[in-house]
C-alpha atoms as a PDB file:
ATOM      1  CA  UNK A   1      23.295  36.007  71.893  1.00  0.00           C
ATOM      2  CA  UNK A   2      21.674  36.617  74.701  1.00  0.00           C
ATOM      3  CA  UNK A   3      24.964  36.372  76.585  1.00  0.00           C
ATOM      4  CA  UNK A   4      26.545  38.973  74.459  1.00  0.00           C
ATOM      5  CA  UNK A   5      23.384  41.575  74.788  1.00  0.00           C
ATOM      6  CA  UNK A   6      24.318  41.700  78.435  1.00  0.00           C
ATOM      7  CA  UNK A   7      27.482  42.719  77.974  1.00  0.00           C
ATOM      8  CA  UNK A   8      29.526  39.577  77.793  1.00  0.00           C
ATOM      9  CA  UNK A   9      32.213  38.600  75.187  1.00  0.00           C
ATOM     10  CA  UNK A  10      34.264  35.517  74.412  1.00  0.00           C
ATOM     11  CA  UNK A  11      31.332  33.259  75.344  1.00  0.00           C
ATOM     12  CA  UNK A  12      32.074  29.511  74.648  1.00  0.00           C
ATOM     13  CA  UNK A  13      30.513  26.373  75.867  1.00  0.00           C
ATOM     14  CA  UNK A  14      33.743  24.304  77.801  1.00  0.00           C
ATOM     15  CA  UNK A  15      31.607  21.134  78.588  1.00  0.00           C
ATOM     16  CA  UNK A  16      28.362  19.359  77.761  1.00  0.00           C
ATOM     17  CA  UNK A  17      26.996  16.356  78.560  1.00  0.00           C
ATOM     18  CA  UNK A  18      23.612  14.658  79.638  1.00  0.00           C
ATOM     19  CA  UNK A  19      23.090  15.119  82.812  1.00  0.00           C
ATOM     20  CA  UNK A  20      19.588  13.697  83.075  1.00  0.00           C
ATOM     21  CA  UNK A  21      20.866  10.260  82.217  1.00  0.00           C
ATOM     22  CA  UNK A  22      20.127   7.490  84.309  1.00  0.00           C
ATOM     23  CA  UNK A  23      17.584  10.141  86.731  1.00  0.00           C
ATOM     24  CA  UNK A  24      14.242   9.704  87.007  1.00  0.00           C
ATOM     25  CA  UNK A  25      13.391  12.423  84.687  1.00  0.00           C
ATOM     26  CA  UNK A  26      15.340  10.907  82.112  1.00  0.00           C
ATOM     27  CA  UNK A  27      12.308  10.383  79.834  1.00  0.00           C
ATOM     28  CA  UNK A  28      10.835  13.808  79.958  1.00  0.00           C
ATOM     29  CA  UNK A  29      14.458  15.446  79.721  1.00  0.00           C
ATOM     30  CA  UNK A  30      15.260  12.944  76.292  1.00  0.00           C
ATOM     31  CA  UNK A  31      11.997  14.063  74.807  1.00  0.00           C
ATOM     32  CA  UNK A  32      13.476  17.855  74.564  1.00  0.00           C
ATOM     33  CA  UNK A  33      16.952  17.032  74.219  1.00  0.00           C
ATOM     34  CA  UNK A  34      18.217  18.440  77.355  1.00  0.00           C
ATOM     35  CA  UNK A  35      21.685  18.559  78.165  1.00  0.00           C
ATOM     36  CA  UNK A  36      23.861  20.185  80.799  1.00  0.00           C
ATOM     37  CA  UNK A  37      26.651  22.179  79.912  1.00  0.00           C
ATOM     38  CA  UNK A  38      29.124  24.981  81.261  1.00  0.00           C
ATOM     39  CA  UNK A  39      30.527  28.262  79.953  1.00  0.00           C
ATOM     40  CA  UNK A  40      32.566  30.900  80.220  1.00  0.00           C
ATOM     41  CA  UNK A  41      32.323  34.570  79.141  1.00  0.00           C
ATOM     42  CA  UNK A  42      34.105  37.696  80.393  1.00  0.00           C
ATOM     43  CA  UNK A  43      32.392  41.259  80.556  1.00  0.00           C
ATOM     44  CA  UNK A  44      33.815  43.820  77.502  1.00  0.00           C
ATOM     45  CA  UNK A  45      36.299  45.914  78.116  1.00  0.00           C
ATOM     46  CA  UNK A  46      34.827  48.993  77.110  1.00  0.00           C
ATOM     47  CA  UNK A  47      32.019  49.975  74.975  1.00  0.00           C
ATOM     48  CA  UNK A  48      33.684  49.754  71.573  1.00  0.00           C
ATOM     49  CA  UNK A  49      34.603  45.818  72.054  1.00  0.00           C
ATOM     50  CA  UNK A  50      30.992  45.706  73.018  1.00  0.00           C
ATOM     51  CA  UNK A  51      29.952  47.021  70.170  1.00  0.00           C
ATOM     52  CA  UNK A  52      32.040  44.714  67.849  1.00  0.00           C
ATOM     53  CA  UNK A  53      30.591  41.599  69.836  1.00  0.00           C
ATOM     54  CA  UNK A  54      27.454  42.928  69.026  1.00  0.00           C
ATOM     55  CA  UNK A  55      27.720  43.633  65.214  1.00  0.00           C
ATOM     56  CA  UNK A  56      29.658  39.897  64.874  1.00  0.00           C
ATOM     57  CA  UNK A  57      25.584  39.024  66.223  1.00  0.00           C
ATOM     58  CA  UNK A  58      23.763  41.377  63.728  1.00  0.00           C
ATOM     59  CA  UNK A  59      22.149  39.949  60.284  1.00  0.00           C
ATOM     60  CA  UNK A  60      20.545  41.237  57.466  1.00  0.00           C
ATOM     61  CA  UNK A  61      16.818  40.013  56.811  1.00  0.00           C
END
């Protein structure tokens, strides 16, 4: 979301994995279920597919 807000659509994550295995923070990174991961994003193109990124985000309460 957070992504998007800043101007950014198409985000995806394109890898995960746990990169605290086998470190000696291991414990303390299992404990919050940390993980490592990469992703892409491109910035709109103008402001209206900004706009639709943004109201794919917005919910009613």
């Amino acid at each position: 979301m957070v992504v998007v807000q800043a101007g950014f659509v198409d985000f995806e994550i394109t890898w995960r994995a746990d990169v605290f295995s086998g470190a000696p923070q291991e414990g303390s990174a299992a404990n919050f279920d940390t993980k490592g991961i990469n992703f892409r994003a491109r910035k709109a193109r103008n402001d209206d597919e900004w706009y639709a990124a943004m109201n794919e985000l917005s919910c009613e309460v």
